[in-house]
N, C-alpha and C. Protein backbone atom coordinates (compact mmCIF):
# COMPACT_ATOMS: atom_id res chain seq x y z
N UNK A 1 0.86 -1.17 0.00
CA UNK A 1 0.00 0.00 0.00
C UNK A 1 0.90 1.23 0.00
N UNK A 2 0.36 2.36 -0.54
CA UNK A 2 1.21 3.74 -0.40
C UNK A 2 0.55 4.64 0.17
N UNK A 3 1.50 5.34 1.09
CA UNK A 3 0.88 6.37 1.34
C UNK A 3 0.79 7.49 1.07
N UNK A 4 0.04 8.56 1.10
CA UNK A 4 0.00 9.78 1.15
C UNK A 4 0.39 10.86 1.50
N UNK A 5 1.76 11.84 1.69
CA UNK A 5 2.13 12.76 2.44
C UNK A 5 1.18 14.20 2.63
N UNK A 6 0.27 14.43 3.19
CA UNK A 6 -0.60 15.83 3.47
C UNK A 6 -0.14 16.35 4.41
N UNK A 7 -0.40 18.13 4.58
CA UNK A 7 -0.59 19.15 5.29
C UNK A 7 -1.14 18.35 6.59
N UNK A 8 -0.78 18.78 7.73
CA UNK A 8 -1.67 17.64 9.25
C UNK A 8 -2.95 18.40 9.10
N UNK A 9 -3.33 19.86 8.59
CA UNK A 9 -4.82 20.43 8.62
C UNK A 9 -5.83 19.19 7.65
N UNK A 10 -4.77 19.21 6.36
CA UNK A 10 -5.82 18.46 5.26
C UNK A 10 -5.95 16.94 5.46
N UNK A 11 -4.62 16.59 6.17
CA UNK A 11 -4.87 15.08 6.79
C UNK A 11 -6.11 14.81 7.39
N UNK A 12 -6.19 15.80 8.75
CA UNK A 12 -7.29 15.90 9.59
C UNK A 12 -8.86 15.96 9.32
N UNK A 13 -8.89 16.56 7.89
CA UNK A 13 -9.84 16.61 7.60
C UNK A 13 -10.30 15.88 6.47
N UNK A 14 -9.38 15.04 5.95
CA UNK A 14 -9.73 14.13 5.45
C UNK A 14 -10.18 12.58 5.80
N UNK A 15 -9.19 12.31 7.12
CA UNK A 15 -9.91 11.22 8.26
C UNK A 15 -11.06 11.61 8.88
N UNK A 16 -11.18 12.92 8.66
CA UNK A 16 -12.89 12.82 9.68
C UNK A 16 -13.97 12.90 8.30
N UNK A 17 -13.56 12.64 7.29
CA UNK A 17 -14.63 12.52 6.61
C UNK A 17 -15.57 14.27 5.72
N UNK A 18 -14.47 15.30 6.44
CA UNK A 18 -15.09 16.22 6.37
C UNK A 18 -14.50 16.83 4.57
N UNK A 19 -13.41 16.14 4.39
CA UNK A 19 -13.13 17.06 2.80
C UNK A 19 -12.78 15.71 1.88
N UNK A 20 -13.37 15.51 1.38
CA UNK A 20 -13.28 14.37 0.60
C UNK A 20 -12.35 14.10 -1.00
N UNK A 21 -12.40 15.65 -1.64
CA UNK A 21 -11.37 15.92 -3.06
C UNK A 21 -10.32 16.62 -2.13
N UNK A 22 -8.82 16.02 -2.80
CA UNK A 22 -8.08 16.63 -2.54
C UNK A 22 -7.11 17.03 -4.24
N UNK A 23 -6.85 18.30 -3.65
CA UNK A 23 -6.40 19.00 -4.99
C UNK A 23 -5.19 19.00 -5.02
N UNK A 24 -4.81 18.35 -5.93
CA UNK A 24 -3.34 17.91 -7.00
C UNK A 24 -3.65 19.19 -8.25
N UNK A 25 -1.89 18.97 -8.46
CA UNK A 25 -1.20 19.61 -9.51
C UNK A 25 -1.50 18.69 -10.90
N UNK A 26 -1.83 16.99 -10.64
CA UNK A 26 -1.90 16.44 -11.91
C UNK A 26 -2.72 15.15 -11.24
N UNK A 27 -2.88 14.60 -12.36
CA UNK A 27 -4.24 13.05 -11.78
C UNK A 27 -2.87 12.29 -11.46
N UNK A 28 -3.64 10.89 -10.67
CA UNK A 28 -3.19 9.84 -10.22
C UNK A 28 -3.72 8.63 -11.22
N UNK A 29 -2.94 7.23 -10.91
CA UNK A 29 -3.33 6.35 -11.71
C UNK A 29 -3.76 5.33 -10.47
N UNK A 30 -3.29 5.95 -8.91
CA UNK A 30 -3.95 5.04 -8.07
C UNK A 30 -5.07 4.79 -7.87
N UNK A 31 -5.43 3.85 -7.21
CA UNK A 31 -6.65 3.33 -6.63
C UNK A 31 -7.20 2.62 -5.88
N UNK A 32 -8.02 2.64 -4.94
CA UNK A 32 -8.13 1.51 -3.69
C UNK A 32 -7.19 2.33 -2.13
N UNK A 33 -7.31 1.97 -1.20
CA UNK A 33 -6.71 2.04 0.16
C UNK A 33 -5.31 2.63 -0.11
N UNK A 34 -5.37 3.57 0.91
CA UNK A 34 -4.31 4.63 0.75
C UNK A 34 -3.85 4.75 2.42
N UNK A 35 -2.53 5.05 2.57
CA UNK A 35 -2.74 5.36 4.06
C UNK A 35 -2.55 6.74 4.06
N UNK A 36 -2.68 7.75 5.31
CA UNK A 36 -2.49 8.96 5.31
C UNK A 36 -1.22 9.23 6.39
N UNK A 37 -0.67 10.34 5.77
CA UNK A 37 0.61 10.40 6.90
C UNK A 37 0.66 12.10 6.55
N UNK A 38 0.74 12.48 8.29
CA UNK A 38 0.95 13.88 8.36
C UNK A 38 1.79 14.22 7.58
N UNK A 39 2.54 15.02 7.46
CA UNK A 39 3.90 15.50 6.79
C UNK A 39 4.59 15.96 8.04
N UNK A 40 5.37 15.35 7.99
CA UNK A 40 6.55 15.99 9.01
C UNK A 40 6.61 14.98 10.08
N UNK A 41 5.82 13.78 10.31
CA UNK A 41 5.14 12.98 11.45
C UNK A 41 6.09 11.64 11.36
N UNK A 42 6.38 11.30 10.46
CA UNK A 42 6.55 9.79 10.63
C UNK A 42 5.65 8.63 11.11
N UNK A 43 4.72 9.59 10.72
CA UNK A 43 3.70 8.18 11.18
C UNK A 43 2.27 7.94 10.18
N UNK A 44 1.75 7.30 10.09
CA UNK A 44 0.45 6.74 9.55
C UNK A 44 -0.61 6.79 10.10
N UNK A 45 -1.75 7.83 10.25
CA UNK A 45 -2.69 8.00 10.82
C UNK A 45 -3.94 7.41 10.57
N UNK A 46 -3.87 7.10 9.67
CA UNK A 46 -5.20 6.05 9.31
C UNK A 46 -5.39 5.96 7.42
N UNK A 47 -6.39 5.41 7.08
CA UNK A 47 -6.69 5.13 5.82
C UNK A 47 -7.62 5.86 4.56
N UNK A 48 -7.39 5.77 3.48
CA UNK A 48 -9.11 6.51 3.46
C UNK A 48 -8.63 5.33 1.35
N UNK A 49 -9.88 5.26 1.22
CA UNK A 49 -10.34 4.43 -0.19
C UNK A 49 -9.86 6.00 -1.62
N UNK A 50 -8.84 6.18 -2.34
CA UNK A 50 -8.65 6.62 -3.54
C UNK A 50 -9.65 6.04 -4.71
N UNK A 51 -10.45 6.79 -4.84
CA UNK A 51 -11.59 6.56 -5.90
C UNK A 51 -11.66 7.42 -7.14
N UNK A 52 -10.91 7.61 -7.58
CA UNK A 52 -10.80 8.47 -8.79
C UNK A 52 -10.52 9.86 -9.13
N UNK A 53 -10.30 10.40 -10.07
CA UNK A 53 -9.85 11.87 -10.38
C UNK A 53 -11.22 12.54 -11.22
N UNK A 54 -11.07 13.75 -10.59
CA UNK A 54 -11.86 14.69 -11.77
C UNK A 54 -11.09 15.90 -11.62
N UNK A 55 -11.55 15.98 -13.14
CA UNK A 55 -10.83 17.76 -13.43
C UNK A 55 -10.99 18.53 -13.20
N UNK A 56 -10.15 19.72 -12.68
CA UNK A 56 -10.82 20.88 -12.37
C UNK A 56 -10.26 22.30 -13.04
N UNK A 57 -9.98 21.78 -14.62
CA UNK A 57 -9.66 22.48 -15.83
C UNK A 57 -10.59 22.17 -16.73
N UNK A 58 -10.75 23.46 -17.83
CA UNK A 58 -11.84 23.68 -18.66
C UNK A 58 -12.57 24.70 -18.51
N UNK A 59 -13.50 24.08 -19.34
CA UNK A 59 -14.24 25.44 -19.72
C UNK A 59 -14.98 26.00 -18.21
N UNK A 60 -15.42 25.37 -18.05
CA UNK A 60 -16.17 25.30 -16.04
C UNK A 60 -15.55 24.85 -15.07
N UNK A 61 -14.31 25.03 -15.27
CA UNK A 61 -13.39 25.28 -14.15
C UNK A 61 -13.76 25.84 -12.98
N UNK A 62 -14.00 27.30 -12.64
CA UNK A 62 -13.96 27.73 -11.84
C UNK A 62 -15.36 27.68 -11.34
N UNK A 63 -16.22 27.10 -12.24
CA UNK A 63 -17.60 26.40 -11.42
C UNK A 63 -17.99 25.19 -10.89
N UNK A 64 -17.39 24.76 -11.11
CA UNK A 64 -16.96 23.36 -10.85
C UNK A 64 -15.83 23.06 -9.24
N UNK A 65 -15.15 24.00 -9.55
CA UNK A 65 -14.61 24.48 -8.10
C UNK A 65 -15.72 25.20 -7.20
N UNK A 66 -15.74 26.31 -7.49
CA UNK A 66 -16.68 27.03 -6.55
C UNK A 66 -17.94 25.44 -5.80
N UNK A 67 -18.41 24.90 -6.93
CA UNK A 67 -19.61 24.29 -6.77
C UNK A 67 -19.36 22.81 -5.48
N UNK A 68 -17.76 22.75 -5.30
CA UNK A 68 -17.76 21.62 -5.12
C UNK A 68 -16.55 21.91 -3.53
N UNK A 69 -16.86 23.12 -3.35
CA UNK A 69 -16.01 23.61 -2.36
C UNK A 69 -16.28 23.02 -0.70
N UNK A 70 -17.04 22.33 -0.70
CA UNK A 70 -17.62 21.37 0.13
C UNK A 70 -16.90 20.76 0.46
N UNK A 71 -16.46 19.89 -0.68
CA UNK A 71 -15.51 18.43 -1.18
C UNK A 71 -14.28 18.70 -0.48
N UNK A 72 -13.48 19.87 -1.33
CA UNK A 72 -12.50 20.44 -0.92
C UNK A 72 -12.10 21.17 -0.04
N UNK A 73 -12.57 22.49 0.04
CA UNK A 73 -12.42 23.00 1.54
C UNK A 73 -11.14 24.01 0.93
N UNK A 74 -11.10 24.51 -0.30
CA UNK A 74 -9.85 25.39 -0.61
C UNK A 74 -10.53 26.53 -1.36
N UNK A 75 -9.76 27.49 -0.81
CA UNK A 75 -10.27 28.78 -1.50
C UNK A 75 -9.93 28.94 -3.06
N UNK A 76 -11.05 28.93 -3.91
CA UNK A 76 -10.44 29.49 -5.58
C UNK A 76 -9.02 29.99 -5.31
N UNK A 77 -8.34 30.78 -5.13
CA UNK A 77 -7.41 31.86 -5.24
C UNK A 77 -6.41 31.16 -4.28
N UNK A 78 -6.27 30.00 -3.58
CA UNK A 78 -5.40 29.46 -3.39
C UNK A 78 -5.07 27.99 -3.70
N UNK A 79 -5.63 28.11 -4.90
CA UNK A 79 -5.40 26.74 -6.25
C UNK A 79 -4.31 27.03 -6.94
N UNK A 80 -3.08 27.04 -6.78
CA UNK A 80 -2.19 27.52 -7.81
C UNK A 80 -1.80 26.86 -8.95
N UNK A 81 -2.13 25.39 -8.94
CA UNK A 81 -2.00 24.60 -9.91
C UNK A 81 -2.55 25.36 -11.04
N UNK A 82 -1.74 24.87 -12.78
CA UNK A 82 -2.51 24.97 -13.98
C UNK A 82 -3.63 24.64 -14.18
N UNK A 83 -3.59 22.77 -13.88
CA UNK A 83 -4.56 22.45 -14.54
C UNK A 83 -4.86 21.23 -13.24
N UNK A 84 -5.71 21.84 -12.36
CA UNK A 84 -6.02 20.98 -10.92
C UNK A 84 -6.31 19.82 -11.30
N UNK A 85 -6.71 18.75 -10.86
CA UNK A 85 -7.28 17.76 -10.33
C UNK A 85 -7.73 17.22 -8.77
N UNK A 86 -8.82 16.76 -8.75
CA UNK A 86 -9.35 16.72 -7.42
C UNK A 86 -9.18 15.19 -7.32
N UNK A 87 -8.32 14.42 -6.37
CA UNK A 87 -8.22 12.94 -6.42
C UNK A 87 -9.58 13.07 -5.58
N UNK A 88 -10.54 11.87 -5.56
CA UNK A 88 -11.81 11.83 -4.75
C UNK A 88 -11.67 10.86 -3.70
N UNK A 89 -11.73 10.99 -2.44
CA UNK A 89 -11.46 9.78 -1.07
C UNK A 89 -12.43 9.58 -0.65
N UNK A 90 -12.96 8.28 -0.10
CA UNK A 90 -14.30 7.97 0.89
C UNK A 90 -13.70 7.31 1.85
N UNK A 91 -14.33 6.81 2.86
CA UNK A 91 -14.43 5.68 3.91
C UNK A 91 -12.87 5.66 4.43
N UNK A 92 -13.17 6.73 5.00
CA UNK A 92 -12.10 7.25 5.86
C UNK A 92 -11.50 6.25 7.39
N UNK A 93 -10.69 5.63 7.76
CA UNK A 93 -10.60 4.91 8.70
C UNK A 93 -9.03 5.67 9.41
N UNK A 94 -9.75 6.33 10.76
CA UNK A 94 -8.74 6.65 11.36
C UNK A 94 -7.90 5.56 12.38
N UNK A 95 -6.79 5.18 12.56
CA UNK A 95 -5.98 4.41 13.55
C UNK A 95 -6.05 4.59 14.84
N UNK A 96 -6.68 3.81 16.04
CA UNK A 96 -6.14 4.18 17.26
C UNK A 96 -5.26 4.91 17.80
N UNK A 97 -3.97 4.21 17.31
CA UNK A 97 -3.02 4.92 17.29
C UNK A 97 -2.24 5.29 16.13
N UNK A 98 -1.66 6.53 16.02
CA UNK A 98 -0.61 6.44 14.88
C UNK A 98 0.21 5.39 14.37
N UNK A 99 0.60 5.07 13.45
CA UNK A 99 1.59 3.94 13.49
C UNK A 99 3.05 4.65 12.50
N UNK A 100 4.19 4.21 13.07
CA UNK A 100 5.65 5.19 12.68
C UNK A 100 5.84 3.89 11.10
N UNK A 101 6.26 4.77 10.22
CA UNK A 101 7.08 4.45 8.99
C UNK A 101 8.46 4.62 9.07
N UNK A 102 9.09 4.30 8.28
CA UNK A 102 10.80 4.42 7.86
C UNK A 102 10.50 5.40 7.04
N UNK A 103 10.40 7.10 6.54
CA UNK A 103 10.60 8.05 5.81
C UNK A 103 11.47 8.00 4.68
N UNK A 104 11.49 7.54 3.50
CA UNK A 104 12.44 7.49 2.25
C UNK A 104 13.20 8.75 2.28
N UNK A 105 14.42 8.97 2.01
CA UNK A 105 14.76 10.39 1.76
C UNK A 105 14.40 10.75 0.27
N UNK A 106 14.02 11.68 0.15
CA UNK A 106 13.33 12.34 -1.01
C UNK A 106 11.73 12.44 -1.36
N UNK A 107 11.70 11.46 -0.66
CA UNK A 107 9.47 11.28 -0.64
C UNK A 107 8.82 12.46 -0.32
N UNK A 108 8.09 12.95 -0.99
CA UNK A 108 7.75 14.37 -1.34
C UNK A 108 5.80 13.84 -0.54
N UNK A 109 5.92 12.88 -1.95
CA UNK A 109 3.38 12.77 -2.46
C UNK A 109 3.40 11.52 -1.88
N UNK A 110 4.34 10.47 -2.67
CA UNK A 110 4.35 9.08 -1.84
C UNK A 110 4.88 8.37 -1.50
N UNK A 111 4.95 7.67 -0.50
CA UNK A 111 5.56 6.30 0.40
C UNK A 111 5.35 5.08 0.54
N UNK A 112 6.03 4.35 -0.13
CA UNK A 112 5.44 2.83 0.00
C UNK A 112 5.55 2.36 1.60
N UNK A 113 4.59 1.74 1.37
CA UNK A 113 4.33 1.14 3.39
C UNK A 113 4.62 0.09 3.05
N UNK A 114 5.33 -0.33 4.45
CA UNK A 114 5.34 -1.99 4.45
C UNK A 114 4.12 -2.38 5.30
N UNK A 115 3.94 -3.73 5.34
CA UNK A 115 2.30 -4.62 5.50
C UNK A 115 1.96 -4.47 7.05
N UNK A 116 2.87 -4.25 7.62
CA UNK A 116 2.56 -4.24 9.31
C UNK A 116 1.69 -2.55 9.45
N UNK A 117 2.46 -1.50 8.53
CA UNK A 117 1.44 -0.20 8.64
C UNK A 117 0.08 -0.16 8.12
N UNK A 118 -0.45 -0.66 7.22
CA UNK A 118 -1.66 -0.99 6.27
C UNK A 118 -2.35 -1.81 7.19
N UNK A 119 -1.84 -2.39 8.22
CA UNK A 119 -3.12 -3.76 8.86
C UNK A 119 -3.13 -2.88 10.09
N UNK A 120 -2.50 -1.53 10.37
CA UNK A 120 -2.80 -0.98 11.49
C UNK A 120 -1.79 -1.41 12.86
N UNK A 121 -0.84 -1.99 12.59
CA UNK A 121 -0.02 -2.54 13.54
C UNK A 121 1.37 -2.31 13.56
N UNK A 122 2.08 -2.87 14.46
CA UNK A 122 3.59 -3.10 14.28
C UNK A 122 4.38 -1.65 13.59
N UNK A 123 5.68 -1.80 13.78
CA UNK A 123 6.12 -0.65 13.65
C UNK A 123 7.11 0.01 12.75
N UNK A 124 6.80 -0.36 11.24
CA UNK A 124 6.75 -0.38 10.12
C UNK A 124 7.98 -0.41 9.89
N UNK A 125 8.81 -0.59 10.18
CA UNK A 125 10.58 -0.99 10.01
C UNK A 125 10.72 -1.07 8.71
C-alpha cells in the first residue's frame, strides 16, 4: 500500500470525513486504500479508499470548483496549480493509534508502506 504525504490540517480533515477531493497539480493512476501520513510525522494515521480523479480544468473550471467547495475546503485563489485535479477519497478509517514508517529520503506525495502499517499494527521498520 502507499501512502500519502498531506498538510496535518488536510490530513485531519480528510480522516474525519469532512473534505473528501483533494487538490493535486496532476491526476493519479492510483486506486483503492491509501494510508495517510501527516507531513513531518513519521507516522500513519489512518486510511481513506482513492476513488478516482476529476478535473478541475476547462471550460467550467472555476464552477466546478466554486460548486464543489464542500468536497474540498480550498479557496479558488489558493489553487495555484494549472490544470487541478481533485483525487476523490471515501471511507475514511482513522488508527487508534498512529503507526511510525521508515521516511524514504526524497518522498515528497508518496511512500510505500510496508504490510505491518496498512493492517494498522507493528512498527513499520
Amino acid at each position: 500500500m502507499d501512502g500519502l504525504v498531506i498538510k496535518p490540517k488536510w490530513a485531519d480533515m480528510i480522516l474525519s470525513g469532512i473534505k473528501t477531493w483533494e487538490i493535486r497539480g496532476s491526476k493519479t493512476h492510483k486506486h483503492g486504500t491509501i494510508g495517510i501520513i501527516k507531513s513531518g510525522s513519521g507516522l500513519v494515521y489512518g486510511t481513506v479508499e482513492l476513488d478516482g480523479c476529476v478535473p478541475l480544468h476547462g471550460p467550467d473550471d472555476v464552477e466546478l470548483i466554486l460548486g464543489n467547495q464542500d468536497k474540498h475546503h480550498v479557496a479558488l485563489g489558493a489553487i495555484k496549480y494549472r490544470k487541478p485535479w481533485a483525487w476523490v477519497m471515501k471511507n475514511p478509517i482513522i488508527y487508534p493509534e498512529p503507526v511510525p514508517y521508515k521516511h524514504p529520503q526524497g518522498a515528497v506525495i508518496w511512500v510505500r508502506l510496508p504490510k505491518a502499517v496498512y493492517q494498522g499494527g507493528g512498527k513499520g521498520e
